[in-house]
C-alpha atoms as a PDB file:
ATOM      1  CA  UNK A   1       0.000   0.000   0.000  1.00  0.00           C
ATOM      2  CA  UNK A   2       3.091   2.383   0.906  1.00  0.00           C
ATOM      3  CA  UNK A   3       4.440   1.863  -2.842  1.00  0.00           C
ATOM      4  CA  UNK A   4       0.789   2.123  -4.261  1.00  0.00           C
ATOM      5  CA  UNK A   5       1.019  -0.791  -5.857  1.00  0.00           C
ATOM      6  CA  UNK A   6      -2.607  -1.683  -4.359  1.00  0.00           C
ATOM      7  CA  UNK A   7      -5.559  -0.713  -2.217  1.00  0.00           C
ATOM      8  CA  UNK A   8      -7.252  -2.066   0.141  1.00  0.00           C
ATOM      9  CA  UNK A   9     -11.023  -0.684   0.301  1.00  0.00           C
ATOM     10  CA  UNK A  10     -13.638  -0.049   2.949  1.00  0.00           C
ATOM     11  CA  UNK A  11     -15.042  -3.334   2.493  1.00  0.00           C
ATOM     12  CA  UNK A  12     -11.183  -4.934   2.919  1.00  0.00           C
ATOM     13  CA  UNK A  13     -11.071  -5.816  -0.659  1.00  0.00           C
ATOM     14  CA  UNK A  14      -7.496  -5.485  -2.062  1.00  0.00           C
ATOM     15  CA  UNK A  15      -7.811  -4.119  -5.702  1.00  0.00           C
ATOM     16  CA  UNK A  16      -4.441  -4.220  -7.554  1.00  0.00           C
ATOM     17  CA  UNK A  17      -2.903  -0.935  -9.429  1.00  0.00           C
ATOM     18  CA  UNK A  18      -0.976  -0.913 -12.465  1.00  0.00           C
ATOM     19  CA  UNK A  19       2.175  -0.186 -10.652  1.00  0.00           C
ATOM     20  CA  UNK A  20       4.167  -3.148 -10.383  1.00  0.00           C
ATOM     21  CA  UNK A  21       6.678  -3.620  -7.008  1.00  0.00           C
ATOM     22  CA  UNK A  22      10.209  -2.993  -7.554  1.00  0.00           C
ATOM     23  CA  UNK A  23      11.106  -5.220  -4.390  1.00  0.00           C
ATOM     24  CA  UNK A  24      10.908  -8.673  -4.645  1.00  0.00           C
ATOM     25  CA  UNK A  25       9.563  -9.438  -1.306  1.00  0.00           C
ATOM     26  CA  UNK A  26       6.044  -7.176  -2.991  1.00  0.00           C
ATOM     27  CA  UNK A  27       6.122  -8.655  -6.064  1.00  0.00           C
ATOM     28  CA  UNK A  28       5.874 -12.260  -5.396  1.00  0.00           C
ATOM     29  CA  UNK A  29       2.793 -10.781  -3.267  1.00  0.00           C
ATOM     30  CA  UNK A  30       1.157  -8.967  -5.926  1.00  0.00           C
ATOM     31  CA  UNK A  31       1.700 -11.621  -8.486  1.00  0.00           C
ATOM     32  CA  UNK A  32      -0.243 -14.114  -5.842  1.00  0.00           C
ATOM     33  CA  UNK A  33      -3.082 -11.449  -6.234  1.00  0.00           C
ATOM     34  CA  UNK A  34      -2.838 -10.726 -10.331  1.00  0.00           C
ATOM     35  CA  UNK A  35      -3.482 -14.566 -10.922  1.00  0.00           C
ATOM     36  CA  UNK A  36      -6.445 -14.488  -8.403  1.00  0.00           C
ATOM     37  CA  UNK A  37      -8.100 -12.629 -11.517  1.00  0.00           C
ATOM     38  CA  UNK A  38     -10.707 -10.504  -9.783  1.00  0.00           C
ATOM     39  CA  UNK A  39     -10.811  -6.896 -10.050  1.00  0.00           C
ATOM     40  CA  UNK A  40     -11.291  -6.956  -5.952  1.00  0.00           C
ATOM     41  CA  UNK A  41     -10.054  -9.868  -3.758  1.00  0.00           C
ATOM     42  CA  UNK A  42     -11.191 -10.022  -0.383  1.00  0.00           C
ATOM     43  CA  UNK A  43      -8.080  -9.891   1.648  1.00  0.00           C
ATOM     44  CA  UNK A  44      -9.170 -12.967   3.983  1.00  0.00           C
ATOM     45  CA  UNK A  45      -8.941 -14.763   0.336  1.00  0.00           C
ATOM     46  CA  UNK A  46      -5.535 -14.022   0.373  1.00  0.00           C
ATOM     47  CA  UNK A  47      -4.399 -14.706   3.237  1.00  0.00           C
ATOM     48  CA  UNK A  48      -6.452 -18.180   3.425  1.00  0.00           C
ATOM     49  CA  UNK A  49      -4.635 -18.860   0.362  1.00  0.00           C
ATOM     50  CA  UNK A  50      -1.669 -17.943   1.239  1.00  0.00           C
ATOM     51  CA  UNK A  51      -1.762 -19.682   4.582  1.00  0.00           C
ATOM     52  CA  UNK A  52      -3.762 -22.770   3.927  1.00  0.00           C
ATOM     53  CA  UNK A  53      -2.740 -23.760   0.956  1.00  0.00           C
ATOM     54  CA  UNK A  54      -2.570 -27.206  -0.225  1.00  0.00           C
ATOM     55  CA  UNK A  55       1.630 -26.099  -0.883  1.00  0.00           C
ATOM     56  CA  UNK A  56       3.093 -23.981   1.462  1.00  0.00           C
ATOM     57  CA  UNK A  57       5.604 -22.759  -1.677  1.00  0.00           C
ATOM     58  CA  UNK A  58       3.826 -19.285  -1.621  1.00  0.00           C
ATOM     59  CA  UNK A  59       4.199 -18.356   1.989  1.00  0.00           C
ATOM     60  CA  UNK A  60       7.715 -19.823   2.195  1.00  0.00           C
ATOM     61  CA  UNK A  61       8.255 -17.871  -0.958  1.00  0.00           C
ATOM     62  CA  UNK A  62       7.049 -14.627   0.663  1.00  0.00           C
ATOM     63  CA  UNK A  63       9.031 -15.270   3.873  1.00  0.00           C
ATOM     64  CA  UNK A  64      12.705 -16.125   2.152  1.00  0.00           C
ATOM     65  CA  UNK A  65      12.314 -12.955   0.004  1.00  0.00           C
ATOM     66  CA  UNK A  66      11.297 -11.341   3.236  1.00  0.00           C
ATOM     67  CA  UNK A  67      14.442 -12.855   4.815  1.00  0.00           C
ATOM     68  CA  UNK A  68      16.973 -11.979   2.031  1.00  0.00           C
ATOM     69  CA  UNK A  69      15.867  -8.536   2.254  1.00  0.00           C
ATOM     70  CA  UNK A  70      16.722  -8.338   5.745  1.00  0.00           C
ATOM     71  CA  UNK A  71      20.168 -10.315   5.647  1.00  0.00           C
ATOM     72  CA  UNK A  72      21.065  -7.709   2.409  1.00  0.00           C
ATOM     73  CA  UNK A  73      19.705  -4.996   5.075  1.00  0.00           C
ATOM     74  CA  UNK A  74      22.045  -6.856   7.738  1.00  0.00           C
ATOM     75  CA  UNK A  75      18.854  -6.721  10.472  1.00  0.00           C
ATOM     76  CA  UNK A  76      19.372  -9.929  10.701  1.00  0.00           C
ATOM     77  CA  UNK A  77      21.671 -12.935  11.089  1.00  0.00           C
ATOM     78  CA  UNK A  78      20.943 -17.391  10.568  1.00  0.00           C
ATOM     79  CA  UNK A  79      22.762 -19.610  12.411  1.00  0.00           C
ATOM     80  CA  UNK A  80      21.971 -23.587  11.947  1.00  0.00           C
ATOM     81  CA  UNK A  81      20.722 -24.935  15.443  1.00  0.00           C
ATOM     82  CA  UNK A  82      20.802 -29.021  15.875  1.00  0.00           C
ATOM     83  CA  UNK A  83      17.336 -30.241  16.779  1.00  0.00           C
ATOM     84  CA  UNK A  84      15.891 -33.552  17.510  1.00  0.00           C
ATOM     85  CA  UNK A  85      15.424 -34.906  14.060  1.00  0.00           C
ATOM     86  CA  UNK A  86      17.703 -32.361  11.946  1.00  0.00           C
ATOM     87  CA  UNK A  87      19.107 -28.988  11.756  1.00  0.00           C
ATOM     88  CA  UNK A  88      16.740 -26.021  12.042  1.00  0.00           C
ATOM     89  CA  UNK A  89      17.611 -22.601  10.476  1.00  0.00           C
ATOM     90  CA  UNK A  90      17.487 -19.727  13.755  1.00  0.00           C
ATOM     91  CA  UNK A  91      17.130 -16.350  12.556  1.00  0.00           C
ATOM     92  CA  UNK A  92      18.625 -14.086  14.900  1.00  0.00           C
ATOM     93  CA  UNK A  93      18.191 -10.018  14.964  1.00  0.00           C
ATOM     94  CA  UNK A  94      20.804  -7.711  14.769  1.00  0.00           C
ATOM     95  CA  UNK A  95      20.243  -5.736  18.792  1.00  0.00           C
ATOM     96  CA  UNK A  96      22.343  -2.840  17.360  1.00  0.00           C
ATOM     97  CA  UNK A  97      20.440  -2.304  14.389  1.00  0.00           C
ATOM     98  CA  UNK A  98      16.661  -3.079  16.278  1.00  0.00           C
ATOM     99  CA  UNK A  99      17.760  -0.188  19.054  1.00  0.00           C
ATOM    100  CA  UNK A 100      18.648   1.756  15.827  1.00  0.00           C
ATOM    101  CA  UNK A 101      15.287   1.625  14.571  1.00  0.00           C
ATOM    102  CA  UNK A 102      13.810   2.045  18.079  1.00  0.00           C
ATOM    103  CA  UNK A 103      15.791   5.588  18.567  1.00  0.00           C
ATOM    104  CA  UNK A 104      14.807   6.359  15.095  1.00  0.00           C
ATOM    105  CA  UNK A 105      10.903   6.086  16.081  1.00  0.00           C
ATOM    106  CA  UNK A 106      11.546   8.179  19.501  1.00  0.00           C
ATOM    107  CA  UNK A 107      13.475  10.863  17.362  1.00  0.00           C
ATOM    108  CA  UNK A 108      10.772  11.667  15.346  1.00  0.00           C
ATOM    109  CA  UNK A 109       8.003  11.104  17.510  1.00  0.00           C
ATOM    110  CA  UNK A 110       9.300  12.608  20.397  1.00  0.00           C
ATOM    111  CA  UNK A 111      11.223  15.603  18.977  1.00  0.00           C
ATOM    112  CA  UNK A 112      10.361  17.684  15.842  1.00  0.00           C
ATOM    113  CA  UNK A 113      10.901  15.186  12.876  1.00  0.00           C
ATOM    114  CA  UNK A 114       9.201  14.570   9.978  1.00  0.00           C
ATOM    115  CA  UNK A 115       6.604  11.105  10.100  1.00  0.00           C
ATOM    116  CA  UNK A 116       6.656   9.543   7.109  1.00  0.00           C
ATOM    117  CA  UNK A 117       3.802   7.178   6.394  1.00  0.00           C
ATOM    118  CA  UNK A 118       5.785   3.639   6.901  1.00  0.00           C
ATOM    119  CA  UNK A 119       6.920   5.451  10.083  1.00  0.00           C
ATOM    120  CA  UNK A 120       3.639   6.070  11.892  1.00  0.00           C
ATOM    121  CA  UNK A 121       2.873   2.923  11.046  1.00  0.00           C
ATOM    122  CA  UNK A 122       5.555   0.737  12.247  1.00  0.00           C
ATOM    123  CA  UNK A 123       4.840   3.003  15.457  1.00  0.00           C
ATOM    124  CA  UNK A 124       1.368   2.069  14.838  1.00  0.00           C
ATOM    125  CA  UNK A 125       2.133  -1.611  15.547  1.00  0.00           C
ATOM    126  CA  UNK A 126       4.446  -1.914  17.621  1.00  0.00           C
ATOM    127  CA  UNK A 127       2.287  -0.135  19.967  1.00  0.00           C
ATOM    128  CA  UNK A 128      -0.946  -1.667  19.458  1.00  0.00           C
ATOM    129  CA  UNK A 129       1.045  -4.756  19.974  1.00  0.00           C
ATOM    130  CA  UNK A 130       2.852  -3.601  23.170  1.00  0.00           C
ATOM    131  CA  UNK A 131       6.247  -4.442  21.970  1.00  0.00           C
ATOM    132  CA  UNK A 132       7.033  -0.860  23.317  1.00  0.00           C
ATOM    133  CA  UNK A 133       6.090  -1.328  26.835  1.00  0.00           C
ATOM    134  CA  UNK A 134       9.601  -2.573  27.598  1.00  0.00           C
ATOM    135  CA  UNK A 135      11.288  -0.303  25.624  1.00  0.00           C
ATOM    136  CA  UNK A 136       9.509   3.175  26.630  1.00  0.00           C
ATOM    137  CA  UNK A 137       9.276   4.805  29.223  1.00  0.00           C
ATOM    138  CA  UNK A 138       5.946   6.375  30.824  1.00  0.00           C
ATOM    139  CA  UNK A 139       6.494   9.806  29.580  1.00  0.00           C
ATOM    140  CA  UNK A 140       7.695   8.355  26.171  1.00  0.00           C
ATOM    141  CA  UNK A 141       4.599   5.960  25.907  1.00  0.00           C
ATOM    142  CA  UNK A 142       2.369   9.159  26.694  1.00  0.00           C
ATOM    143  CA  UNK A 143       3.786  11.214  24.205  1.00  0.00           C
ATOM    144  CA  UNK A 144       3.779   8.144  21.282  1.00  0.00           C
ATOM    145  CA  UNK A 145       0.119   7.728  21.914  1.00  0.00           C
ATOM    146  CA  UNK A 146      -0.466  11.892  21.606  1.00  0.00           C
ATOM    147  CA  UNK A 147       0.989  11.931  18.290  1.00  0.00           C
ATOM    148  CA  UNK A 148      -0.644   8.677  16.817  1.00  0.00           C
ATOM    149  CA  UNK A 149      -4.526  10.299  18.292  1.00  0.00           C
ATOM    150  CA  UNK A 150      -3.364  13.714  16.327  1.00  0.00           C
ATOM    151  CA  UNK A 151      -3.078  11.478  13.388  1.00  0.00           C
ATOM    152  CA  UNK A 152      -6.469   9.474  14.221  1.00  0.00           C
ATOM    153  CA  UNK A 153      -8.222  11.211  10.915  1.00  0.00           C
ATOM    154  CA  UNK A 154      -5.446  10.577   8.582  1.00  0.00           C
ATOM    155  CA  UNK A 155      -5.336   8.893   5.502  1.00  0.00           C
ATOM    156  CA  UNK A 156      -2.183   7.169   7.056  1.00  0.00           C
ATOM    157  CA  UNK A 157      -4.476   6.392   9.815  1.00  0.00           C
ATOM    158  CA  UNK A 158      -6.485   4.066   7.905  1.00  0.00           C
ATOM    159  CA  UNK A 159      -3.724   1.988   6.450  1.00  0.00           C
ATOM    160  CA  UNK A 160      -2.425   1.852   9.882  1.00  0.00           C
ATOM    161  CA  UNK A 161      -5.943   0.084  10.635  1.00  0.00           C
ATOM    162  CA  UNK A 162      -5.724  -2.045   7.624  1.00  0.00           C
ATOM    163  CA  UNK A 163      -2.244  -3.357   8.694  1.00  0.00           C
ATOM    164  CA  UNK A 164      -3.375  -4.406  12.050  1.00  0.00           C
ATOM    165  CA  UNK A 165      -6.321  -5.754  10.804  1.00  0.00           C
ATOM    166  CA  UNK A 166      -4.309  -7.947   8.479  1.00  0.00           C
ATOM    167  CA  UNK A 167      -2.095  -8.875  11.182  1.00  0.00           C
ATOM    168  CA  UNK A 168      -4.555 -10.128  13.145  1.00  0.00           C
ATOM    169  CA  UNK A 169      -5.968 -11.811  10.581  1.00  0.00           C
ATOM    170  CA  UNK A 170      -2.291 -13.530   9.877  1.00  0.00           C
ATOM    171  CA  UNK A 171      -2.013 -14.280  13.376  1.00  0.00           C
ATOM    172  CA  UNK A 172      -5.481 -16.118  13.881  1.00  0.00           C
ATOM    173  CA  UNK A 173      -4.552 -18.275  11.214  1.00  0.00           C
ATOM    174  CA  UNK A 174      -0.856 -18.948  12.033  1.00  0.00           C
ATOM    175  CA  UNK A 175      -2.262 -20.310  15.466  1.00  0.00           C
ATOM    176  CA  UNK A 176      -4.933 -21.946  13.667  1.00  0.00           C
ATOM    177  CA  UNK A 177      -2.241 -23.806  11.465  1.00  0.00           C
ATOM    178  CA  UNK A 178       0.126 -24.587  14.039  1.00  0.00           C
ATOM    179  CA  UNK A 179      -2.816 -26.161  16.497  1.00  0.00           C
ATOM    180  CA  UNK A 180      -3.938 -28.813  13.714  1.00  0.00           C
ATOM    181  CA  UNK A 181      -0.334 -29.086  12.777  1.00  0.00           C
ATOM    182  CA  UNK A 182       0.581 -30.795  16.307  1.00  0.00           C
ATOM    183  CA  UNK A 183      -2.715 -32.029  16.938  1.00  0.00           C
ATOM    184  CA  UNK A 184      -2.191 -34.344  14.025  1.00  0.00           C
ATOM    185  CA  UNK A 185       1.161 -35.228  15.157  1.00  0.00           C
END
Protein backbone atom coordinates (compact mmCIF):
# COMPACT_ATOMS: atom_id res chain seq x y z
CA UNK A 1 0.00 0.00 0.00
CA UNK A 2 3.09 2.38 0.91
CA UNK A 3 4.44 1.86 -2.84
CA UNK A 4 0.79 2.12 -4.26
CA UNK A 5 1.02 -0.79 -5.86
CA UNK A 6 -2.61 -1.68 -4.36
CA UNK A 7 -5.56 -0.71 -2.22
CA UNK A 8 -7.25 -2.07 0.14
CA UNK A 9 -11.02 -0.68 0.30
CA UNK A 10 -13.64 -0.05 2.95
CA UNK A 11 -15.04 -3.33 2.49
CA UNK A 12 -11.18 -4.93 2.92
CA UNK A 13 -11.07 -5.82 -0.66
CA UNK A 14 -7.50 -5.48 -2.06
CA UNK A 15 -7.81 -4.12 -5.70
CA UNK A 16 -4.44 -4.22 -7.55
CA UNK A 17 -2.90 -0.94 -9.43
CA UNK A 18 -0.98 -0.91 -12.46
CA UNK A 19 2.18 -0.19 -10.65
CA UNK A 20 4.17 -3.15 -10.38
CA UNK A 21 6.68 -3.62 -7.01
CA UNK A 22 10.21 -2.99 -7.55
CA UNK A 23 11.11 -5.22 -4.39
CA UNK A 24 10.91 -8.67 -4.65
CA UNK A 25 9.56 -9.44 -1.31
CA UNK A 26 6.04 -7.18 -2.99
CA UNK A 27 6.12 -8.66 -6.06
CA UNK A 28 5.87 -12.26 -5.40
CA UNK A 29 2.79 -10.78 -3.27
CA UNK A 30 1.16 -8.97 -5.93
CA UNK A 31 1.70 -11.62 -8.49
CA UNK A 32 -0.24 -14.11 -5.84
CA UNK A 33 -3.08 -11.45 -6.23
CA UNK A 34 -2.84 -10.73 -10.33
CA UNK A 35 -3.48 -14.57 -10.92
CA UNK A 36 -6.44 -14.49 -8.40
CA UNK A 37 -8.10 -12.63 -11.52
CA UNK A 38 -10.71 -10.50 -9.78
CA UNK A 39 -10.81 -6.90 -10.05
CA UNK A 40 -11.29 -6.96 -5.95
CA UNK A 41 -10.05 -9.87 -3.76
CA UNK A 42 -11.19 -10.02 -0.38
CA UNK A 43 -8.08 -9.89 1.65
CA UNK A 44 -9.17 -12.97 3.98
CA UNK A 45 -8.94 -14.76 0.34
CA UNK A 46 -5.54 -14.02 0.37
CA UNK A 47 -4.40 -14.71 3.24
CA UNK A 48 -6.45 -18.18 3.42
CA UNK A 49 -4.63 -18.86 0.36
CA UNK A 50 -1.67 -17.94 1.24
CA UNK A 51 -1.76 -19.68 4.58
CA UNK A 52 -3.76 -22.77 3.93
CA UNK A 53 -2.74 -23.76 0.96
CA UNK A 54 -2.57 -27.21 -0.22
CA UNK A 55 1.63 -26.10 -0.88
CA UNK A 56 3.09 -23.98 1.46
CA UNK A 57 5.60 -22.76 -1.68
CA UNK A 58 3.83 -19.29 -1.62
CA UNK A 59 4.20 -18.36 1.99
CA UNK A 60 7.71 -19.82 2.19
CA UNK A 61 8.26 -17.87 -0.96
CA UNK A 62 7.05 -14.63 0.66
CA UNK A 63 9.03 -15.27 3.87
CA UNK A 64 12.71 -16.12 2.15
CA UNK A 65 12.31 -12.96 0.00
CA UNK A 66 11.30 -11.34 3.24
CA UNK A 67 14.44 -12.85 4.82
CA UNK A 68 16.97 -11.98 2.03
CA UNK A 69 15.87 -8.54 2.25
CA UNK A 70 16.72 -8.34 5.74
CA UNK A 71 20.17 -10.32 5.65
CA UNK A 72 21.06 -7.71 2.41
CA UNK A 73 19.70 -5.00 5.07
CA UNK A 74 22.05 -6.86 7.74
CA UNK A 75 18.85 -6.72 10.47
CA UNK A 76 19.37 -9.93 10.70
CA UNK A 77 21.67 -12.93 11.09
CA UNK A 78 20.94 -17.39 10.57
CA UNK A 79 22.76 -19.61 12.41
CA UNK A 80 21.97 -23.59 11.95
CA UNK A 81 20.72 -24.94 15.44
CA UNK A 82 20.80 -29.02 15.88
CA UNK A 83 17.34 -30.24 16.78
CA UNK A 84 15.89 -33.55 17.51
CA UNK A 85 15.42 -34.91 14.06
CA UNK A 86 17.70 -32.36 11.95
CA UNK A 87 19.11 -28.99 11.76
CA UNK A 88 16.74 -26.02 12.04
CA UNK A 89 17.61 -22.60 10.48
CA UNK A 90 17.49 -19.73 13.75
CA UNK A 91 17.13 -16.35 12.56
CA UNK A 92 18.62 -14.09 14.90
CA UNK A 93 18.19 -10.02 14.96
CA UNK A 94 20.80 -7.71 14.77
CA UNK A 95 20.24 -5.74 18.79
CA UNK A 96 22.34 -2.84 17.36
CA UNK A 97 20.44 -2.30 14.39
CA UNK A 98 16.66 -3.08 16.28
CA UNK A 99 17.76 -0.19 19.05
CA UNK A 100 18.65 1.76 15.83
CA UNK A 101 15.29 1.62 14.57
CA UNK A 102 13.81 2.05 18.08
CA UNK A 103 15.79 5.59 18.57
CA UNK A 104 14.81 6.36 15.09
CA UNK A 105 10.90 6.09 16.08
CA UNK A 106 11.55 8.18 19.50
CA UNK A 107 13.47 10.86 17.36
CA UNK A 108 10.77 11.67 15.35
CA UNK A 109 8.00 11.10 17.51
CA UNK A 110 9.30 12.61 20.40
CA UNK A 111 11.22 15.60 18.98
CA UNK A 112 10.36 17.68 15.84
CA UNK A 113 10.90 15.19 12.88
CA UNK A 114 9.20 14.57 9.98
CA UNK A 115 6.60 11.10 10.10
CA UNK A 116 6.66 9.54 7.11
CA UNK A 117 3.80 7.18 6.39
CA UNK A 118 5.79 3.64 6.90
CA UNK A 119 6.92 5.45 10.08
CA UNK A 120 3.64 6.07 11.89
CA UNK A 121 2.87 2.92 11.05
CA UNK A 122 5.55 0.74 12.25
CA UNK A 123 4.84 3.00 15.46
CA UNK A 124 1.37 2.07 14.84
CA UNK A 125 2.13 -1.61 15.55
CA UNK A 126 4.45 -1.91 17.62
CA UNK A 127 2.29 -0.13 19.97
CA UNK A 128 -0.95 -1.67 19.46
CA UNK A 129 1.04 -4.76 19.97
CA UNK A 130 2.85 -3.60 23.17
CA UNK A 131 6.25 -4.44 21.97
CA UNK A 132 7.03 -0.86 23.32
CA UNK A 133 6.09 -1.33 26.83
CA UNK A 134 9.60 -2.57 27.60
CA UNK A 135 11.29 -0.30 25.62
CA UNK A 136 9.51 3.18 26.63
CA UNK A 137 9.28 4.80 29.22
CA UNK A 138 5.95 6.37 30.82
CA UNK A 139 6.49 9.81 29.58
CA UNK A 140 7.69 8.35 26.17
CA UNK A 141 4.60 5.96 25.91
CA UNK A 142 2.37 9.16 26.69
CA UNK A 143 3.79 11.21 24.21
CA UNK A 144 3.78 8.14 21.28
CA UNK A 145 0.12 7.73 21.91
CA UNK A 146 -0.47 11.89 21.61
CA UNK A 147 0.99 11.93 18.29
CA UNK A 148 -0.64 8.68 16.82
CA UNK A 149 -4.53 10.30 18.29
CA UNK A 150 -3.36 13.71 16.33
CA UNK A 151 -3.08 11.48 13.39
CA UNK A 152 -6.47 9.47 14.22
CA UNK A 153 -8.22 11.21 10.91
CA UNK A 154 -5.45 10.58 8.58
CA UNK A 155 -5.34 8.89 5.50
CA UNK A 156 -2.18 7.17 7.06
CA UNK A 157 -4.48 6.39 9.82
CA UNK A 158 -6.49 4.07 7.90
CA UNK A 159 -3.72 1.99 6.45
CA UNK A 160 -2.43 1.85 9.88
CA UNK A 161 -5.94 0.08 10.64
CA UNK A 162 -5.72 -2.05 7.62
CA UNK A 163 -2.24 -3.36 8.69
CA UNK A 164 -3.38 -4.41 12.05
CA UNK A 165 -6.32 -5.75 10.80
CA UNK A 166 -4.31 -7.95 8.48
CA UNK A 167 -2.10 -8.87 11.18
CA UNK A 168 -4.56 -10.13 13.14
CA UNK A 169 -5.97 -11.81 10.58
CA UNK A 170 -2.29 -13.53 9.88
CA UNK A 171 -2.01 -14.28 13.38
CA UNK A 172 -5.48 -16.12 13.88
CA UNK A 173 -4.55 -18.28 11.21
CA UNK A 174 -0.86 -18.95 12.03
CA UNK A 175 -2.26 -20.31 15.47
CA UNK A 176 -4.93 -21.95 13.67
CA UNK A 177 -2.24 -23.81 11.47
CA UNK A 178 0.13 -24.59 14.04
CA UNK A 179 -2.82 -26.16 16.50
CA UNK A 180 -3.94 -28.81 13.71
CA UNK A 181 -0.33 -29.09 12.78
CA UNK A 182 0.58 -30.79 16.31
CA UNK A 183 -2.72 -32.03 16.94
CA UNK A 184 -2.19 -34.34 14.02
CA UNK A 185 1.16 -35.23 15.16
Amino acid sequence: MLDENLQINDKNKVILNDKIPTANYNKKLYEIIKDMKKEEVPLKNILTFICYSFSSKNLKSIVNTLKEKMLEDKLITLESKKSLFDNKEVVKVDGSKFMNIIEEVKKKFLGKGTLTEDLILLASLLNSTRFLKNIFNKYEKEELANKLKEIKDTEVAKKVKIAQSVISNMSAMITVMMVNATSSV
